[in-house]
PDB file of N, CA and C in Angstrom:
ATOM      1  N   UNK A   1     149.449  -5.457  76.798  1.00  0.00           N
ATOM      2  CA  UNK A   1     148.454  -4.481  77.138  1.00  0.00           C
ATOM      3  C   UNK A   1     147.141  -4.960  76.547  1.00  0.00           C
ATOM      4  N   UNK A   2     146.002  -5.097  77.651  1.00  0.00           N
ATOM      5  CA  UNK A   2     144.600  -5.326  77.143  1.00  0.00           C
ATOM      6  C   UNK A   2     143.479  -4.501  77.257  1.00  0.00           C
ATOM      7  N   UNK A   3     142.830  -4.030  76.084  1.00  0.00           N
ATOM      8  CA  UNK A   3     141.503  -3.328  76.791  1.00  0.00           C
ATOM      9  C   UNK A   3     140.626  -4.217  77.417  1.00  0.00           C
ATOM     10  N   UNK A   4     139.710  -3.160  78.222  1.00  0.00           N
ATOM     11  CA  UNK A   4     139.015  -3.478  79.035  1.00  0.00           C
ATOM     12  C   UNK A   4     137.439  -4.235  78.053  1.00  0.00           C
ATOM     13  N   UNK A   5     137.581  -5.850  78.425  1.00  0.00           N
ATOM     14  CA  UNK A   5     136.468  -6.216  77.819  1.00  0.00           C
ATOM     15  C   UNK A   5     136.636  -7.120  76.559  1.00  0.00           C
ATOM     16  N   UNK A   6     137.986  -7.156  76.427  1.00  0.00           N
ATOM     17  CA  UNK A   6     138.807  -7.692  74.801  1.00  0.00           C
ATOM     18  C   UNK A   6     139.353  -8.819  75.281  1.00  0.00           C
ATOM     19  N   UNK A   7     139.443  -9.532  74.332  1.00  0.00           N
ATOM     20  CA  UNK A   7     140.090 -11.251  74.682  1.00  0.00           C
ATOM     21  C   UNK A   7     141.232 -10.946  74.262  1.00  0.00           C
ATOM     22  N   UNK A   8     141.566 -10.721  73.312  1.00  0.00           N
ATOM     23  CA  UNK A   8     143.622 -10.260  72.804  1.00  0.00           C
ATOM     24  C   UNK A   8     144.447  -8.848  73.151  1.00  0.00           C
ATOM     25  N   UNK A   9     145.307  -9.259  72.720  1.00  0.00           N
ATOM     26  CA  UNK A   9     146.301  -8.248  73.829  1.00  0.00           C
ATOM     27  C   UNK A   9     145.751  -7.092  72.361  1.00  0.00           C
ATOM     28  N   UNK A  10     145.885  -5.691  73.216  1.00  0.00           N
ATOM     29  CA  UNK A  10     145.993  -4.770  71.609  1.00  0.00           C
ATOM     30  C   UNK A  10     147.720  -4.650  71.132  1.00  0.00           C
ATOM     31  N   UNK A  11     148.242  -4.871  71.964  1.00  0.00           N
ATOM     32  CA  UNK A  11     149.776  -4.454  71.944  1.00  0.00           C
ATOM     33  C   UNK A  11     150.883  -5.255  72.741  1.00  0.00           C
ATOM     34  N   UNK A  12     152.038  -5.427  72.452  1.00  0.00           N
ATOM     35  CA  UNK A  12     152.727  -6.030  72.920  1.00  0.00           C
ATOM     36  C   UNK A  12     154.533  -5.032  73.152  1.00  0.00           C
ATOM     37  N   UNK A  13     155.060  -5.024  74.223  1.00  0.00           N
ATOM     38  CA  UNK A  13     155.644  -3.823  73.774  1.00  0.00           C
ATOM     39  C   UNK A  13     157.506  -4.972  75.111  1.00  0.00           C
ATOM     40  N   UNK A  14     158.490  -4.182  74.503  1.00  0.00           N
ATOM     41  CA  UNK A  14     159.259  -5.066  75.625  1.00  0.00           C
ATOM     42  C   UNK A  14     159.383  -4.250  77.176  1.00  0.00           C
ATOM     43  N   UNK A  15     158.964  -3.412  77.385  1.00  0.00           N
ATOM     44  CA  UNK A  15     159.272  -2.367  78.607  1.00  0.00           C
ATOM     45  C   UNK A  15     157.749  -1.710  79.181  1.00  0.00           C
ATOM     46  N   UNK A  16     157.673  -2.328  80.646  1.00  0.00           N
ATOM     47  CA  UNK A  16     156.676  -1.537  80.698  1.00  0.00           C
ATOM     48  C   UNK A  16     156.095   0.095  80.551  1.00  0.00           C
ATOM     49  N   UNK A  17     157.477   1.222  80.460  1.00  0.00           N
ATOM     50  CA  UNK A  17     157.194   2.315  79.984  1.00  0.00           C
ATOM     51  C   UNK A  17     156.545   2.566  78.504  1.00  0.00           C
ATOM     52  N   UNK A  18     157.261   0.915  77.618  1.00  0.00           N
ATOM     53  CA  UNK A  18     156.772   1.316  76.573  1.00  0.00           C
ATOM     54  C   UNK A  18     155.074   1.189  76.104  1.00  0.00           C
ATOM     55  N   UNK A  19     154.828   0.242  77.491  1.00  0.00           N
ATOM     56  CA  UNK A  19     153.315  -0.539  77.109  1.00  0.00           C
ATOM     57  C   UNK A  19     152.764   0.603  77.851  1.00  0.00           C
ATOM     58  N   UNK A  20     153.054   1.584  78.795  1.00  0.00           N
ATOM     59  CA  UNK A  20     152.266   3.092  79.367  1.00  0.00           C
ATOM     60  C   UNK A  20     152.371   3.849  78.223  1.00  0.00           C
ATOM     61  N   UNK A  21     153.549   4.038  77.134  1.00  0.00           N
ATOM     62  CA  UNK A  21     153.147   5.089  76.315  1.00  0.00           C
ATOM     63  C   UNK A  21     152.427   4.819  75.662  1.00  0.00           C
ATOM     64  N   UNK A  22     152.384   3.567  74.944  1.00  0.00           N
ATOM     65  CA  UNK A  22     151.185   2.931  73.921  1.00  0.00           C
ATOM     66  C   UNK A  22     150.017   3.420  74.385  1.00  0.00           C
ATOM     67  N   UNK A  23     149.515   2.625  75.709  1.00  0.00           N
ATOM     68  CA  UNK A  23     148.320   2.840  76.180  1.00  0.00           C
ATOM     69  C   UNK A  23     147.714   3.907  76.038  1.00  0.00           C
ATOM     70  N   UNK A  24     148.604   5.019  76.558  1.00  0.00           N
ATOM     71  CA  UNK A  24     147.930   6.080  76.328  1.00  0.00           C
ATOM     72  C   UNK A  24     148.012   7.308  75.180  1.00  0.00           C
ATOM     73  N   UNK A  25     148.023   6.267  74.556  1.00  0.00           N
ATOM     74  CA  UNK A  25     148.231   6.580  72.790  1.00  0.00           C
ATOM     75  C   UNK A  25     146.672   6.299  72.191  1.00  0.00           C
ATOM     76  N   UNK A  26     146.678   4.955  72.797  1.00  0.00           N
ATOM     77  CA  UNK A  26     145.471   4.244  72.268  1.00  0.00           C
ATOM     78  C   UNK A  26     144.353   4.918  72.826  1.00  0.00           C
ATOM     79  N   UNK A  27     144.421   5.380  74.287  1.00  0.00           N
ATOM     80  CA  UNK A  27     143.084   5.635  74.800  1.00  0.00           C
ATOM     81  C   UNK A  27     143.098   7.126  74.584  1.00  0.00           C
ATOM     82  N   UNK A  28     143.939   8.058  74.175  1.00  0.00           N
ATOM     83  CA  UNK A  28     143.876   9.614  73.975  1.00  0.00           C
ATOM     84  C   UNK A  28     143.063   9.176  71.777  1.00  0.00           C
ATOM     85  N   UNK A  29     143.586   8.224  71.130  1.00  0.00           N
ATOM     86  CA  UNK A  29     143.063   8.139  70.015  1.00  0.00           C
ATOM     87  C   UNK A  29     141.207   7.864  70.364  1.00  0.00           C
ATOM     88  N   UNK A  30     141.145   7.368  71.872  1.00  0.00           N
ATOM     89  CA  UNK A  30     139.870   6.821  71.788  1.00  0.00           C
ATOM     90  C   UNK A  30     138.803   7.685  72.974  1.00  0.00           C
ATOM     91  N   UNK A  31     139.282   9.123  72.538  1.00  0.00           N
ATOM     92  CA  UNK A  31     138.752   9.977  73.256  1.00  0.00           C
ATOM     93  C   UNK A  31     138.927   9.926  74.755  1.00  0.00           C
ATOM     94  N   UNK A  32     139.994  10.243  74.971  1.00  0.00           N
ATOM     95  CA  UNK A  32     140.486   9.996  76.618  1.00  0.00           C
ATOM     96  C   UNK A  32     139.788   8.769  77.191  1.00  0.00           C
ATOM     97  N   UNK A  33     140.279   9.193  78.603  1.00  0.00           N
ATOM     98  CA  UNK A  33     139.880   7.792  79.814  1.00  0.00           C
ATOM     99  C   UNK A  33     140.994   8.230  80.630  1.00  0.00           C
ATOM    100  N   UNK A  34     140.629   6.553  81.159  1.00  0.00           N
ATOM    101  CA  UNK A  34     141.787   6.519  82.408  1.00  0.00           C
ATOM    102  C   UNK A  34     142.535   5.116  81.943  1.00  0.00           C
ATOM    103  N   UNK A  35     144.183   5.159  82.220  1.00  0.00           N
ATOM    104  CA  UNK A  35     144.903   4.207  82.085  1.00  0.00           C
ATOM    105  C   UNK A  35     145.214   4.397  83.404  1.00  0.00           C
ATOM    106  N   UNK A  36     144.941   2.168  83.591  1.00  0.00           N
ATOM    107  CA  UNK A  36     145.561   1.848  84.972  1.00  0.00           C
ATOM    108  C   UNK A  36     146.791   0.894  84.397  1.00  0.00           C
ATOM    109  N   UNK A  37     147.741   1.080  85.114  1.00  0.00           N
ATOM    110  CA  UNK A  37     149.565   0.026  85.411  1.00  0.00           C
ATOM    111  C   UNK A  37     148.978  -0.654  86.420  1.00  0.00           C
ATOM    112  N   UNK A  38     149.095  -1.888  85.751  1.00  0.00           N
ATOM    113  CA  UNK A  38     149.197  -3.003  86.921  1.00  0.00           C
ATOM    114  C   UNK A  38     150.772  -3.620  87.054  1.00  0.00           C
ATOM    115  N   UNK A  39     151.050  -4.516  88.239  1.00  0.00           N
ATOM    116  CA  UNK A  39     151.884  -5.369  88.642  1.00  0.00           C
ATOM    117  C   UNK A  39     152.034  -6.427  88.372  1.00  0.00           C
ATOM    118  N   UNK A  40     152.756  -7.369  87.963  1.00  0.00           N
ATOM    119  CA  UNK A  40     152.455  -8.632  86.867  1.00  0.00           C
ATOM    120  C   UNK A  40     151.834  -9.247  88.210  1.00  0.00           C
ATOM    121  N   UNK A  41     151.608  -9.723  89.419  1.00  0.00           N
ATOM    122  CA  UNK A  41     150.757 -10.162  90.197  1.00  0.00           C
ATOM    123  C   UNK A  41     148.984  -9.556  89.962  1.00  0.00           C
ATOM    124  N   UNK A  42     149.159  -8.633  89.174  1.00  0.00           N
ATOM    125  CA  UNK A  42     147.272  -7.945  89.159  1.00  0.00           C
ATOM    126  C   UNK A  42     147.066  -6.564  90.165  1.00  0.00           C
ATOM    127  N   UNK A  43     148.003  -6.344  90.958  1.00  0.00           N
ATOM    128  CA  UNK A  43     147.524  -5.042  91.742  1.00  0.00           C
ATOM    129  C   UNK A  43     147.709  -3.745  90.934  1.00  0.00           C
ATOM    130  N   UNK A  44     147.124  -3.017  91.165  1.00  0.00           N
ATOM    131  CA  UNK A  44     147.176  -1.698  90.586  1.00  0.00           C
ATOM    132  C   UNK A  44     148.467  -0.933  91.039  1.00  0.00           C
ATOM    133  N   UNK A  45     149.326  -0.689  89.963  1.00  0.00           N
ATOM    134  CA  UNK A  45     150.584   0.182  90.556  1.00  0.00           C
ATOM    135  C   UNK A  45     150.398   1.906  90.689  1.00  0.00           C
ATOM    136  N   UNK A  46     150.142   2.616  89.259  1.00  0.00           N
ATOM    137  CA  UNK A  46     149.507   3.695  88.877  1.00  0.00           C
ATOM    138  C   UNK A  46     148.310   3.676  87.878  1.00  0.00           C
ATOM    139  N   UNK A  47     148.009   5.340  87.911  1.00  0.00           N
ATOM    140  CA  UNK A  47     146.617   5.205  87.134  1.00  0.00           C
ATOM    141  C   UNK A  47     147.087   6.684  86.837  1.00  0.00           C
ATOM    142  N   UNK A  48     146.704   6.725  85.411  1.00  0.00           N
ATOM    143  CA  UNK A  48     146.171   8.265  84.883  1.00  0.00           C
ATOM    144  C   UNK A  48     145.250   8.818  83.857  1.00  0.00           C
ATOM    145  N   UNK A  49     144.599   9.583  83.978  1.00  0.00           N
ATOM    146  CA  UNK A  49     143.772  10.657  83.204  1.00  0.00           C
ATOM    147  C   UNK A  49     144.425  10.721  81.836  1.00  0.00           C
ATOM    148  N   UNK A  50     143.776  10.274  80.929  1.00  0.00           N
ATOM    149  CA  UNK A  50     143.997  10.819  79.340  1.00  0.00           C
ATOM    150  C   UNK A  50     143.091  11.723  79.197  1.00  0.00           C
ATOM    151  N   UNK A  51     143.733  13.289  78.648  1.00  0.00           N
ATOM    152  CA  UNK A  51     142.737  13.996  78.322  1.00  0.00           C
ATOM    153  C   UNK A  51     141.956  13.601  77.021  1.00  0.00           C
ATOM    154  N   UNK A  52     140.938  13.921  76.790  1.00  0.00           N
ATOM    155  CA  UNK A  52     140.103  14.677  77.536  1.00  0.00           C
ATOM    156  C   UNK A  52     139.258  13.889  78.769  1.00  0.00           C
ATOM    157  N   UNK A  53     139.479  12.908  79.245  1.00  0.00           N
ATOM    158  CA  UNK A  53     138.954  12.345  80.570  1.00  0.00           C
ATOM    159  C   UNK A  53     138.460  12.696  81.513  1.00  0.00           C
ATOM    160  N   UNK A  54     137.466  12.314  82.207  1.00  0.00           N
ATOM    161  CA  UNK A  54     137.281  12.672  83.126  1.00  0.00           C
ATOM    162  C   UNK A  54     137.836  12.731  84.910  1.00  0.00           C
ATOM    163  N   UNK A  55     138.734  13.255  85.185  1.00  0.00           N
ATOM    164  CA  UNK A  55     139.889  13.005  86.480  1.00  0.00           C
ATOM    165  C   UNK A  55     138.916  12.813  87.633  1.00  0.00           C
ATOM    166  N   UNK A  56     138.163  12.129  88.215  1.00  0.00           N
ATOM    167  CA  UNK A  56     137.134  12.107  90.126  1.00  0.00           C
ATOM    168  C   UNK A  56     137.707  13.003  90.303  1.00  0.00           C
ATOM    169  N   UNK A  57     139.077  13.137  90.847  1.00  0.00           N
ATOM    170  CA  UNK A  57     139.902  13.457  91.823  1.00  0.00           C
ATOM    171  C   UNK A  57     140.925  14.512  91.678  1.00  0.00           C
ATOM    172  N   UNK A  58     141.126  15.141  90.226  1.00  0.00           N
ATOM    173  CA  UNK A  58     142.123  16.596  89.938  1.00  0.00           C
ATOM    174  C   UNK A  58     142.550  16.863  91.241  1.00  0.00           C
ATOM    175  N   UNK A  59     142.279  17.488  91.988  1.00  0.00           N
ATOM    176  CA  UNK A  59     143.328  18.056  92.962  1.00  0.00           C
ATOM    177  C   UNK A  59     144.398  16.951  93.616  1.00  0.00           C
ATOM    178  N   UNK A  60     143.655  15.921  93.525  1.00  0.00           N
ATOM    179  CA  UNK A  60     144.531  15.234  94.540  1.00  0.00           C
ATOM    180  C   UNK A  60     145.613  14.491  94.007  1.00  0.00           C
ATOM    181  N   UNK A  61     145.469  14.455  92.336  1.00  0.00           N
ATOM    182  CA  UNK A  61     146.612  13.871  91.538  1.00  0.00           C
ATOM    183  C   UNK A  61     147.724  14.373  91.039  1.00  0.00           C
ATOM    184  N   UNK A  62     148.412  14.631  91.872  1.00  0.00           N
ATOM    185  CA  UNK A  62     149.487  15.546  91.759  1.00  0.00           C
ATOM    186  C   UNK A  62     151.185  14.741  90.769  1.00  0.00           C
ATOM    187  N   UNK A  63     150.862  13.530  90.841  1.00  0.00           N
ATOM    188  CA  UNK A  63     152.091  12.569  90.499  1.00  0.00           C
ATOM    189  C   UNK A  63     152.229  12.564  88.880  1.00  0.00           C
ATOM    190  N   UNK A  64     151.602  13.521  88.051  1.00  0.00           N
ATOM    191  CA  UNK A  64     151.782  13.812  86.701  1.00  0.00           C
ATOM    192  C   UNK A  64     151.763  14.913  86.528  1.00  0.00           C
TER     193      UNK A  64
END
């Protein structure tokens, strides 16, 4: 798992559920956001809202 803008990983985890809970461990410690899951190819798999974040789209994110 890398932030956005950082040369080293912040975390290293063996499961990608475990590198989604981290993440959004890290980014709820860093005053919400948005965590995106990528595909080890680079495409975007999911994305979600850490509160307090700002969601574009609330209504339409129904998959959490």
């Amino acid at each position: 798992m890398k932030a956005p803008n950082s040369q080293r990983a912040s975390a290293h985890t063996r499961t990608q559920a475990e590198a989604e809970r981290r993440a959004k461990e890290i980014v709820g410690n860093l005053g919400g956001g948005e965590v995106v899951i990528h595909r080890p190819d680079g495409t975007i798999r999911d994305s979600d809202t850490v509160a307090p974040g700002n969601d574009p789209f609330p209504p339409m994110d129904t998959r959490h």
